[in-house]
C-alpha atoms as a PDB file:
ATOM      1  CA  UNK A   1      98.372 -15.635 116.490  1.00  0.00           C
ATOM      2  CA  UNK A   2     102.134 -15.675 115.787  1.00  0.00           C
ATOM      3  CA  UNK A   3     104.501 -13.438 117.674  1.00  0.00           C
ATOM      4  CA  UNK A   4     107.976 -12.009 116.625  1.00  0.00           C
ATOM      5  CA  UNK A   5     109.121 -12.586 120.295  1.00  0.00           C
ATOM      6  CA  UNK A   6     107.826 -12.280 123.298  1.00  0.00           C
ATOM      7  CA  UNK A   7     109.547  -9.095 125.162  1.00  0.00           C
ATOM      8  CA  UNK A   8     109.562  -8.015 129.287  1.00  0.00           C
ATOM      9  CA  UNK A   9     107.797  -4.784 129.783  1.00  0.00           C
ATOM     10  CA  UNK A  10     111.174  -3.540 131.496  1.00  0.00           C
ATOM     11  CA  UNK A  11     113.103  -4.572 128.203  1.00  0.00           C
ATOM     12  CA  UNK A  12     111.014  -1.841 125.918  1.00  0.00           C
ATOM     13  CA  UNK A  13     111.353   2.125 126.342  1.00  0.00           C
ATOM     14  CA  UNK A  14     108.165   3.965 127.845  1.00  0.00           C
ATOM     15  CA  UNK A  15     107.738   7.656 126.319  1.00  0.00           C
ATOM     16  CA  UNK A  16     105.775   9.575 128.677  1.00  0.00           C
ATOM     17  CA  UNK A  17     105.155  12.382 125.897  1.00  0.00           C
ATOM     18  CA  UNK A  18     103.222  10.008 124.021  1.00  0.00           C
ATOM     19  CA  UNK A  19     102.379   7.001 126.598  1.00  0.00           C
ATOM     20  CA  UNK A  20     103.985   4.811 124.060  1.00  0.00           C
ATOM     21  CA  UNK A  21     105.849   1.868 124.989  1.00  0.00           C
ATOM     22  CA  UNK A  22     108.425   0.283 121.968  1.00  0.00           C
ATOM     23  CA  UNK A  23     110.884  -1.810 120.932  1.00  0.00           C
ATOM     24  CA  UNK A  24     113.244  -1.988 117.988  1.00  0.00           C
ATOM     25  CA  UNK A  25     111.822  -4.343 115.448  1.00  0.00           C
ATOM     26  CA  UNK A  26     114.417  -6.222 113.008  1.00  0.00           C
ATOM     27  CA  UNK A  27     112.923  -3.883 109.677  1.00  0.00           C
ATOM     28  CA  UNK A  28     114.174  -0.695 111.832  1.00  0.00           C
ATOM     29  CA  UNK A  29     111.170   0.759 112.902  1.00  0.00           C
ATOM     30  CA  UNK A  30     110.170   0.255 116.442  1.00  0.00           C
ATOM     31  CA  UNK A  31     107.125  -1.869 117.720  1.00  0.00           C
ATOM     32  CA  UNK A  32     104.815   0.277 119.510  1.00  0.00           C
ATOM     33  CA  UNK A  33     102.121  -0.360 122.362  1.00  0.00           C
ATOM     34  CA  UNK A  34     100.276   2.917 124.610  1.00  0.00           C
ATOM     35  CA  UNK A  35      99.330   2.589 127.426  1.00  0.00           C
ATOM     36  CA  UNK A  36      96.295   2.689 127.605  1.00  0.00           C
ATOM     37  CA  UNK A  37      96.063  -0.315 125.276  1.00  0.00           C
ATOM     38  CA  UNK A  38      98.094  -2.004 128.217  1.00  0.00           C
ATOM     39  CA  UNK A  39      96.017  -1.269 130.602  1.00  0.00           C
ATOM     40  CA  UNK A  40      92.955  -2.365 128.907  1.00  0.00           C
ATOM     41  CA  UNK A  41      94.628  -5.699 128.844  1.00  0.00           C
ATOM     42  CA  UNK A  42      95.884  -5.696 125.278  1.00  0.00           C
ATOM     43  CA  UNK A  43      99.485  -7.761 125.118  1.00  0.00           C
ATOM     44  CA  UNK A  44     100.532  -7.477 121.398  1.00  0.00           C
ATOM     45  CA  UNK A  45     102.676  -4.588 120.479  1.00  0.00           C
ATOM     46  CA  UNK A  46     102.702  -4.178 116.531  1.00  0.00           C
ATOM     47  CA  UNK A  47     105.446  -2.267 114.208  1.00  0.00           C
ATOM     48  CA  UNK A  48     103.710   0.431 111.950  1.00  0.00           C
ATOM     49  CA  UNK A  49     106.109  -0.468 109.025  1.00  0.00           C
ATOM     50  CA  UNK A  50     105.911  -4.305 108.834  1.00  0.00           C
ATOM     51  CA  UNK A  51     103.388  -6.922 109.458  1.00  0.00           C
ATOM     52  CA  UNK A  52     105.377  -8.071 112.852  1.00  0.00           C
ATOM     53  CA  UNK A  53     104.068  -7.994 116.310  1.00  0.00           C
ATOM     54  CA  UNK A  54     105.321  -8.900 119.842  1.00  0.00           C
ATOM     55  CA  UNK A  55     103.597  -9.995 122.927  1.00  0.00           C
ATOM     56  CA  UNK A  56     104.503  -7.496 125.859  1.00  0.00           C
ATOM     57  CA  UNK A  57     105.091  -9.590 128.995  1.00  0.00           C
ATOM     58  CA  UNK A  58     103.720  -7.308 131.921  1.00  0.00           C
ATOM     59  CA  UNK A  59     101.966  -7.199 135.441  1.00  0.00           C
ATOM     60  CA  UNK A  60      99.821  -4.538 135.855  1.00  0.00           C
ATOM     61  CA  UNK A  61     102.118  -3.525 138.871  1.00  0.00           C
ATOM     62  CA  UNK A  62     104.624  -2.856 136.282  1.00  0.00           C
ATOM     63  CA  UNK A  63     102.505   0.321 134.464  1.00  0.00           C
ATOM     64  CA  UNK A  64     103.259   3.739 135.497  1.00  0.00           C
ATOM     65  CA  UNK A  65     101.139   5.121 138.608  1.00  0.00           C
ATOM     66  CA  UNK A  66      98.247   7.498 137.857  1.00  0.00           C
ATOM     67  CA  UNK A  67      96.541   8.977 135.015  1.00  0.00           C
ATOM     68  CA  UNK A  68      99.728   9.368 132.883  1.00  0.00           C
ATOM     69  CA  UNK A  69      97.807   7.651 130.014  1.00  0.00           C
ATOM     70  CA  UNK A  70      97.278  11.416 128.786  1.00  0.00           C
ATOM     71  CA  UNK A  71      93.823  11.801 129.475  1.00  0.00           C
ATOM     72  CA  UNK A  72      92.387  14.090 131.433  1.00  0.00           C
ATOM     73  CA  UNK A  73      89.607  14.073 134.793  1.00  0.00           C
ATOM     74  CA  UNK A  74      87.431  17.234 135.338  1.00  0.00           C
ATOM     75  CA  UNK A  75      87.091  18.372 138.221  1.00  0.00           C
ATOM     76  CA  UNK A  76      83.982  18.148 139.816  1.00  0.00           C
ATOM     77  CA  UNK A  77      82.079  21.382 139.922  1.00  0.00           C
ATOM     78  CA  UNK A  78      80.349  23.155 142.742  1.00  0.00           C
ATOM     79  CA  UNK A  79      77.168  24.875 141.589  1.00  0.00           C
ATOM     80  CA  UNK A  80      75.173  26.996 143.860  1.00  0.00           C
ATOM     81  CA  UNK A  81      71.474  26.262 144.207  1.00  0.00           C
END
């Protein structure tokens, strides 16, 4: 696979709204990665409006804390017997 560039996590711009990670790609639109793809161990970050992609350098340590991948846990319920 052939990247654009390989690009630092703490070079790109996280949006917490959407859990989106990007980057400004040379066409400019912005290469785009969520979260949850990160932490699922995915690396390449691709631009919607070109066939160009990057490889996100990151640590796991490096991800935001907690759920904030925008999904949700229930809460276990209690039911009487």
């Amino acid at each position: 696979m052939s990247f654009y560039d390989e690009i630092e996590i703490e070079d790109m711009t996280y949006h917490e709204s959407t859990t989106l990670y990007t980057y400004p790609c040379p066409c400019g639109d912005q290469f785009e990665i969520s979260l949850s793809d990160l932490r699922d161990g995915e690396e390449v970050a691709v631009c919607p409006s070109c066939s160009l992609m990057i490889k996100v350098i990151f640590g796991v340590d490096d991800l935001p804390k907690g759920d904030g991948d925008g999904a949700t846990t229930a809460a276990p319920v209690v039911v009487a017997a």
